[in-house]
C-alpha atoms as a PDB file:
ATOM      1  CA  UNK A   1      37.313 -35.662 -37.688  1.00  0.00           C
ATOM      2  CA  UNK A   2      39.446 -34.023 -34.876  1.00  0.00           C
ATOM      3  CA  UNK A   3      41.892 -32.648 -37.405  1.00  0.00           C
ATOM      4  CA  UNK A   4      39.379 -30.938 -39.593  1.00  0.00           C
ATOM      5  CA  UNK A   5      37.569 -29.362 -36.933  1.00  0.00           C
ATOM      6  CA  UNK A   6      40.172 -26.013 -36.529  1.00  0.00           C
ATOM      7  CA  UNK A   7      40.282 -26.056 -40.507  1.00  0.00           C
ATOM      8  CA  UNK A   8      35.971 -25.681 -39.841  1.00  0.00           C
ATOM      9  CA  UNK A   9      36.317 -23.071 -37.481  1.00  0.00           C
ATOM     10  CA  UNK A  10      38.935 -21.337 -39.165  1.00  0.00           C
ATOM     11  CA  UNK A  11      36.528 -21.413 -42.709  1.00  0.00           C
ATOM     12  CA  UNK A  12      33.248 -20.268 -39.939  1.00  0.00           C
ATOM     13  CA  UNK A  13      35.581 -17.362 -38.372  1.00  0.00           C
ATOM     14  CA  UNK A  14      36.869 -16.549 -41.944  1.00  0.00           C
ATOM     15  CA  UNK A  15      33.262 -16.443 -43.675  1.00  0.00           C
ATOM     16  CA  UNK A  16      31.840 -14.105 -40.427  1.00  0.00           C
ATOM     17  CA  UNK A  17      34.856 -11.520 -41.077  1.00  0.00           C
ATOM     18  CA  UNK A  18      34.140 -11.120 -44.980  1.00  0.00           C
ATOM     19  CA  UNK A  19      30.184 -10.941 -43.954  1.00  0.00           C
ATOM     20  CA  UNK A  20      31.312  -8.486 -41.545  1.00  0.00           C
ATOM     21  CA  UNK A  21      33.299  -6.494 -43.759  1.00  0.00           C
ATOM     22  CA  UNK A  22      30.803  -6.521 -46.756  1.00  0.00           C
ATOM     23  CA  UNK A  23      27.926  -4.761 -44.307  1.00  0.00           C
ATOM     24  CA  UNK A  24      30.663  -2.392 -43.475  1.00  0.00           C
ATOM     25  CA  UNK A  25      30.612  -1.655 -46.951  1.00  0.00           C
ATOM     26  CA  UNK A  26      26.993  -1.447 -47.960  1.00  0.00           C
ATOM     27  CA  UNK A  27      26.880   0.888 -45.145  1.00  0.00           C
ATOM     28  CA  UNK A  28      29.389   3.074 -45.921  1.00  0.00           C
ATOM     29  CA  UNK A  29      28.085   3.092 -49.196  1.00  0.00           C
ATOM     30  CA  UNK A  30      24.452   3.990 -47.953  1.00  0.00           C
ATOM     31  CA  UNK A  31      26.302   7.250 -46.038  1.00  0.00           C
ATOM     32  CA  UNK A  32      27.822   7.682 -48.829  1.00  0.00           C
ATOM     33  CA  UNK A  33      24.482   7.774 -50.608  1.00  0.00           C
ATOM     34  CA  UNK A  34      22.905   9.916 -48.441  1.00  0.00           C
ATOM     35  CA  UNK A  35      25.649  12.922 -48.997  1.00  0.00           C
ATOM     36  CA  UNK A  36      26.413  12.545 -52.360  1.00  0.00           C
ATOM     37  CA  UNK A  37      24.248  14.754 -54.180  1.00  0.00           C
ATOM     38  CA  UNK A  38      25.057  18.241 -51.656  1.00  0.00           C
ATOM     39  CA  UNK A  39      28.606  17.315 -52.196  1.00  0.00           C
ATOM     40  CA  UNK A  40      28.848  16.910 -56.016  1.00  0.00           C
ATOM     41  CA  UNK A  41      26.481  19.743 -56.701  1.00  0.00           C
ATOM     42  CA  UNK A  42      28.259  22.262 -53.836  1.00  0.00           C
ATOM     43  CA  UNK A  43      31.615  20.999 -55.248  1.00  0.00           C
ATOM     44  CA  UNK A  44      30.579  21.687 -58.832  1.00  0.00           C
ATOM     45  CA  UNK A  45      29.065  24.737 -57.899  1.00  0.00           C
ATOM     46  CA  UNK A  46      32.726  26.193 -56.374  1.00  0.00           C
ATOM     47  CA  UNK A  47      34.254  25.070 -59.664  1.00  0.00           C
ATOM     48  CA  UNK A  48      32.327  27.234 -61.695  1.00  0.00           C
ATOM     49  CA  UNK A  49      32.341  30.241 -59.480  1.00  0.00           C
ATOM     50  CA  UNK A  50      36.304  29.819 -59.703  1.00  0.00           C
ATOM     51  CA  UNK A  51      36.128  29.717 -63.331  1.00  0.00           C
ATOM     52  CA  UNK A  52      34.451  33.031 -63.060  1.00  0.00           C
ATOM     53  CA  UNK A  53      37.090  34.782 -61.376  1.00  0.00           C
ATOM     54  CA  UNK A  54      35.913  36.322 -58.512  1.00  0.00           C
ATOM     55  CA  UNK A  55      38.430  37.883 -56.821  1.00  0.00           C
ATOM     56  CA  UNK A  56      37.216  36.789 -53.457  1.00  0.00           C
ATOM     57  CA  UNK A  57      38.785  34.390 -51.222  1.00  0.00           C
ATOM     58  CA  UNK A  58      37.508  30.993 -51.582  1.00  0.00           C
ATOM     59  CA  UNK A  59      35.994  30.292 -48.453  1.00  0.00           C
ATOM     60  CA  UNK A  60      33.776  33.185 -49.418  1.00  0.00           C
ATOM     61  CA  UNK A  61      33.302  31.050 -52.617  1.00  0.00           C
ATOM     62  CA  UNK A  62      32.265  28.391 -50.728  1.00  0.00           C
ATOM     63  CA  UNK A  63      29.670  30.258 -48.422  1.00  0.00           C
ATOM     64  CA  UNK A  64      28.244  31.490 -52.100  1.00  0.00           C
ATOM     65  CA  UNK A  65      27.853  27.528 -53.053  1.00  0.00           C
ATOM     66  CA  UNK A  66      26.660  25.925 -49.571  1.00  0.00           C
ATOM     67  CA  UNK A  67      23.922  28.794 -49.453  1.00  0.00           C
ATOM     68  CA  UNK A  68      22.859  28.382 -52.918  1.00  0.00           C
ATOM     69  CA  UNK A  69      21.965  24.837 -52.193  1.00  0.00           C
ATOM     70  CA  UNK A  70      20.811  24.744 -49.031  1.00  0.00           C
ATOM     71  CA  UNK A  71      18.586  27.639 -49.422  1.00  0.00           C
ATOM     72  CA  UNK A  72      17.500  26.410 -53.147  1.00  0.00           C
ATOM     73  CA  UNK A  73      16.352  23.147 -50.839  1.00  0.00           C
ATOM     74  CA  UNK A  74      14.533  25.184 -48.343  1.00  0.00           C
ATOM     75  CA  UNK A  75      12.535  26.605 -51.473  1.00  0.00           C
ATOM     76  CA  UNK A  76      12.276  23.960 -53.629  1.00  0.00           C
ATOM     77  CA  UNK A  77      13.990  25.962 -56.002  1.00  0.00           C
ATOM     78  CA  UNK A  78      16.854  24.503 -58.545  1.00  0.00           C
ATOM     79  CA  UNK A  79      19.979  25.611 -57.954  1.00  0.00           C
ATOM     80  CA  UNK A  80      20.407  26.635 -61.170  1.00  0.00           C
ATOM     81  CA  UNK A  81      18.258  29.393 -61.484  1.00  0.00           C
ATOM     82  CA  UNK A  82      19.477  30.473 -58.385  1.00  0.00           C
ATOM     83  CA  UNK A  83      22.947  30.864 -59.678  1.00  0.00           C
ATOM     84  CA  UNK A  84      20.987  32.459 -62.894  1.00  0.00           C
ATOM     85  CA  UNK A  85      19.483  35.226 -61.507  1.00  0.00           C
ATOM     86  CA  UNK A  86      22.579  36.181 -59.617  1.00  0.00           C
ATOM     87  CA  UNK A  87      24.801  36.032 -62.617  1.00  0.00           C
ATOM     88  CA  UNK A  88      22.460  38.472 -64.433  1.00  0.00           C
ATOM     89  CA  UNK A  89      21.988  40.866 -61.183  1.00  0.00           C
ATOM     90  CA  UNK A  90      25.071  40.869 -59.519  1.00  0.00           C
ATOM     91  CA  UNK A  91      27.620  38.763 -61.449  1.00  0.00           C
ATOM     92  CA  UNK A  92      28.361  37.154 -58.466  1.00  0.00           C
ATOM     93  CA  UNK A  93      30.008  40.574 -57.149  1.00  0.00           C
ATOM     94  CA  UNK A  94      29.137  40.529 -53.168  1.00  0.00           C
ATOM     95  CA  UNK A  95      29.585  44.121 -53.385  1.00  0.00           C
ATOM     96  CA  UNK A  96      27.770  45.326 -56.399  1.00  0.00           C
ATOM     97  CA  UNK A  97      25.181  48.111 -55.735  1.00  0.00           C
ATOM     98  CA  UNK A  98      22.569  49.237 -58.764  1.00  0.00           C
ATOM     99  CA  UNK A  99      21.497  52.776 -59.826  1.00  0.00           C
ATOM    100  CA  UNK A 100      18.443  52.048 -57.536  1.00  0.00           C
ATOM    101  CA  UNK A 101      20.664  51.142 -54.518  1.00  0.00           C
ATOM    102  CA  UNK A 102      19.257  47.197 -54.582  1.00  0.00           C
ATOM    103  CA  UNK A 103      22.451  45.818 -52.798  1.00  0.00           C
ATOM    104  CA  UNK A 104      24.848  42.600 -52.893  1.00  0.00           C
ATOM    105  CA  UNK A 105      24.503  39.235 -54.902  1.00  0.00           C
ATOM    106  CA  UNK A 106      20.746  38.998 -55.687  1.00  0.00           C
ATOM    107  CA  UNK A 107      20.341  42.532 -55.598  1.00  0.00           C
ATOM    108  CA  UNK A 108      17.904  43.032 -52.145  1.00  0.00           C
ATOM    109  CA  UNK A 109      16.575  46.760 -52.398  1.00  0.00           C
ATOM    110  CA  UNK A 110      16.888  47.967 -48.926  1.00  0.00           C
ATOM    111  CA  UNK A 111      13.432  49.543 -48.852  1.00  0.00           C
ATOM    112  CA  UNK A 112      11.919  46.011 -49.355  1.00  0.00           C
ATOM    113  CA  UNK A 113      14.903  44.257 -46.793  1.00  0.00           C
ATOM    114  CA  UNK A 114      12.602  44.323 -44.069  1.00  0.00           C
ATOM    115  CA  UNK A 115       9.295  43.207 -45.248  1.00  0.00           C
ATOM    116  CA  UNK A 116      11.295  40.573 -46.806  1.00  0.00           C
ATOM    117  CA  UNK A 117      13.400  39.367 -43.710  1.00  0.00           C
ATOM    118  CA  UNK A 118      10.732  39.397 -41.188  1.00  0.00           C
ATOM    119  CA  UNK A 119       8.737  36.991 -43.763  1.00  0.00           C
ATOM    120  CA  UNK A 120      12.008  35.001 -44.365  1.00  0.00           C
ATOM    121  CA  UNK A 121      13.378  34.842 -40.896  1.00  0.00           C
ATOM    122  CA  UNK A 122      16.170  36.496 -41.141  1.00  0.00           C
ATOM    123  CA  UNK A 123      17.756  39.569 -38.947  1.00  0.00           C
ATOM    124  CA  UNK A 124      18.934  42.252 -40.522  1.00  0.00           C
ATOM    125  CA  UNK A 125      20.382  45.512 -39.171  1.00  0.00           C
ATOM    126  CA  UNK A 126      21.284  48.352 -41.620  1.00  0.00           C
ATOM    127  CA  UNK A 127      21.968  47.990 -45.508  1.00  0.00           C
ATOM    128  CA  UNK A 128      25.729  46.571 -44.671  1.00  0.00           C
ATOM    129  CA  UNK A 129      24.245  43.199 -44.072  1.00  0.00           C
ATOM    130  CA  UNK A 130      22.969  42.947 -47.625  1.00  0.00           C
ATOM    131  CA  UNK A 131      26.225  42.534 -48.792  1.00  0.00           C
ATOM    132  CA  UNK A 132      26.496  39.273 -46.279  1.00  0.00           C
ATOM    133  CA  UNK A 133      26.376  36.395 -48.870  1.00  0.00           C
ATOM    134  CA  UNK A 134      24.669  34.126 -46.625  1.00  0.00           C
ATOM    135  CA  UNK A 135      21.975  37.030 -45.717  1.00  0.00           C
ATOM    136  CA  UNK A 136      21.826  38.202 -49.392  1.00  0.00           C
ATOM    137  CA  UNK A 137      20.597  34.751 -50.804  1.00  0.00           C
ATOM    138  CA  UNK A 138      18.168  34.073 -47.457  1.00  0.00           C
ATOM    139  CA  UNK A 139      16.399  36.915 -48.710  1.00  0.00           C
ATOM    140  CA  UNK A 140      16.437  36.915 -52.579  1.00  0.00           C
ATOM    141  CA  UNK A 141      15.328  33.099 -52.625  1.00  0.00           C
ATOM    142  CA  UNK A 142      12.639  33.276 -50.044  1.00  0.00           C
ATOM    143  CA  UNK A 143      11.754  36.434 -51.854  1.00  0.00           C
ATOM    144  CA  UNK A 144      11.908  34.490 -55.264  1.00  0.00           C
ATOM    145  CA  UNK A 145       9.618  31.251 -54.121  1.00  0.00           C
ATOM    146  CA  UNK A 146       6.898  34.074 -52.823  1.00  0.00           C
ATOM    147  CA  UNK A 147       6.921  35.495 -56.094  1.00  0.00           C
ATOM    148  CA  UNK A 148       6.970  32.535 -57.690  1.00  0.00           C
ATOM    149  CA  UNK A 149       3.966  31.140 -55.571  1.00  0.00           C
ATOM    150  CA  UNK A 150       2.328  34.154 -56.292  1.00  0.00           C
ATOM    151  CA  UNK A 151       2.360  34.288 -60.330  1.00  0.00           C
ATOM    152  CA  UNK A 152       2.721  30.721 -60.332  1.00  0.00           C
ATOM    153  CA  UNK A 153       5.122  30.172 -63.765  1.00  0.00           C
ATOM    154  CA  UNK A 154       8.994  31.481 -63.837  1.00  0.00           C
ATOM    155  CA  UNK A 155       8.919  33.664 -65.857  1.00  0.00           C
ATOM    156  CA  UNK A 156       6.407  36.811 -64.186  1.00  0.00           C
ATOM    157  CA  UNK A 157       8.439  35.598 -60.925  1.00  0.00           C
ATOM    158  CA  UNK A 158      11.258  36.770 -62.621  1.00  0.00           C
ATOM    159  CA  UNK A 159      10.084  39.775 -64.334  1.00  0.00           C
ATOM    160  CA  UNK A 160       8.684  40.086 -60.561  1.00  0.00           C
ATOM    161  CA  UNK A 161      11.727  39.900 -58.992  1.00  0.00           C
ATOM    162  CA  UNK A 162      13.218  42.365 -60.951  1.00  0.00           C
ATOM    163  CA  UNK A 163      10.836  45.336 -62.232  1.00  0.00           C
ATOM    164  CA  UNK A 164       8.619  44.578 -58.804  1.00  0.00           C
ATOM    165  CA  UNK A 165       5.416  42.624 -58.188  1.00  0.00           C
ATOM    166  CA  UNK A 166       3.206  45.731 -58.204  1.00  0.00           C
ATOM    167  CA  UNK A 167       4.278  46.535 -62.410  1.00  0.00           C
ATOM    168  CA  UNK A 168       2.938  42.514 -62.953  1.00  0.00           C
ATOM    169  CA  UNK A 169       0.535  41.103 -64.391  1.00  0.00           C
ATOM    170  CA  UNK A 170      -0.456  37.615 -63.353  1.00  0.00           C
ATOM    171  CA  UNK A 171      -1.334  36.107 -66.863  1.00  0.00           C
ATOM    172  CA  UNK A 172      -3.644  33.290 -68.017  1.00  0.00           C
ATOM    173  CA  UNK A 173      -1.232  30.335 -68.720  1.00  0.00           C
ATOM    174  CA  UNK A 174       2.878  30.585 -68.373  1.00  0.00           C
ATOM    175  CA  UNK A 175       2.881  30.629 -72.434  1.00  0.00           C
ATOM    176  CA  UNK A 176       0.778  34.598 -72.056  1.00  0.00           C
ATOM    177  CA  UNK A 177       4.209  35.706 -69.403  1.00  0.00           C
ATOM    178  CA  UNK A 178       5.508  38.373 -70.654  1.00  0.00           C
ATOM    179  CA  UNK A 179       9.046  38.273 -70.998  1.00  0.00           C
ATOM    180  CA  UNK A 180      11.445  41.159 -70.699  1.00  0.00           C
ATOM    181  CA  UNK A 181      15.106  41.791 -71.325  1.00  0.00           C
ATOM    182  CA  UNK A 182      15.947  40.681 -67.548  1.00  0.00           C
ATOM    183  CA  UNK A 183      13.922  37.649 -68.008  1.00  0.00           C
ATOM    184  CA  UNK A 184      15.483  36.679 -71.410  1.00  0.00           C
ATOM    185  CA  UNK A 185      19.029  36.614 -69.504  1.00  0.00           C
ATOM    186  CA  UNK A 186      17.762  35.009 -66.913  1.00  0.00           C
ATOM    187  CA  UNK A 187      16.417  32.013 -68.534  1.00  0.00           C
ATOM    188  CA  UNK A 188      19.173  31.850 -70.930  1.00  0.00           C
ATOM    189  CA  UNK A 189      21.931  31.950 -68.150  1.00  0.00           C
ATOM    190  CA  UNK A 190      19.573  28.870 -66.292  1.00  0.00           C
ATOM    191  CA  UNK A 191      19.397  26.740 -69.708  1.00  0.00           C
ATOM    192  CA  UNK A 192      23.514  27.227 -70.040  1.00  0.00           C
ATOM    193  CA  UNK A 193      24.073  26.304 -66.097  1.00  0.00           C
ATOM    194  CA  UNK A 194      21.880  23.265 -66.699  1.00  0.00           C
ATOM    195  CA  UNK A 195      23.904  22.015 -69.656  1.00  0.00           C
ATOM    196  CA  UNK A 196      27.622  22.358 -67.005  1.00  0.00           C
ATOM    197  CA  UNK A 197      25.857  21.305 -63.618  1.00  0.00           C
ATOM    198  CA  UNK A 198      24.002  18.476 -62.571  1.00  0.00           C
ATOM    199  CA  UNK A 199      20.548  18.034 -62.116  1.00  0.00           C
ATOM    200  CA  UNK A 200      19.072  18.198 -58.402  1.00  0.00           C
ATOM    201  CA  UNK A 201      17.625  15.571 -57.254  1.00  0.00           C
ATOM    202  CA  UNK A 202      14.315  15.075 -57.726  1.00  0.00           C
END
């Protein structure tokens, strides 16, 4: 009995370290959990805007894809159309100014900045900071879900967005939207991005 008492102890110590080490793993697993869905979606949202060669460095690139999601979040917004209606107003060009002067990545027209920050949250000083990535999508999503809230189907928020809320309609049932070239794009840009990138979490 005295000789099989360290083998005991030695089987006791051994089965506490592998329950020890399992836990460890569940746990790290659960973190792992927790993180994985803003990691694969920012990281597969910095693969695509490399594939669309930018021309910007990519820690700009990355700025683009962290404020996509968090902001898209914030909203309750996917991603995807996110990254849809900046494709068809900007291209993703930081810089890119229309005929109208709307400015940066989403396209903010100065004369609405304001009304649009101060509802949003976010300081602005002087058209240069529409050209701020992190600024530009604050304000075009926040400006998006208002829209969106406010015509309630994805479509007139888009036409919204684009030819102003003042030119539409608010129509019956989604199916009676009216759709426009902008909105065409739009959608058709959103249903490609949600064939190449995954889903957000419900």
């Amino acid at each position: 009995m005295k000789r099989g008492k360290p083998l005991y102890i030695a089987l006791v110590t051994l089965l506490f370290i592998v329950t020890i080490m399992t836990a460890g793993f569940c746990a790290s697993g659960m973190i792992l959990d927790e993180r994985t869905e803003k990691d694969i979606i920012v990281e597969k949202t910095i693969s695509y805007l490399k594939e669309r060669k930018l021309g910007v460095p990519e820690a700009r690139i990355k700025v683009i894809a962290n404020s996509v999601y968090e902001e898209s979040k914030r909203y309750d917004l996917d991603y995807r159309l996110v990254l849809a209606i900046m494709k068809v107003e900007s291209n993703f060009k930081n810089e890119a100014v229309s005929n109208r002067g709307a400015r940066g990545l989403m396209q903010i027209n100065p004369t609405s900045a304001k009304g649009i920050a101060r509802q949003s949250g976010v300081e602005i000083k002087g058209t240069k900071c529409l050209h701020e990535p992190e600024k530009n999508i604050k304000l075009g999503v926040s400006y998006f879900s208002r829209l969106q809230d406010m015509f309630e189907n994805v479509v007139s928020a888009l036409h919204a967005y684009n030819a102003g809320p003042g030119k539409v309609r608010k129509p019956e049932n989604e199916q009676k939207a009216k759709t426009t070239s902008f909105t065409r794009r739009v959608m058709s840009e959103y249903r490609q991005l949600s064939e190449i990138l995954p889903d957000p979490e419900e």
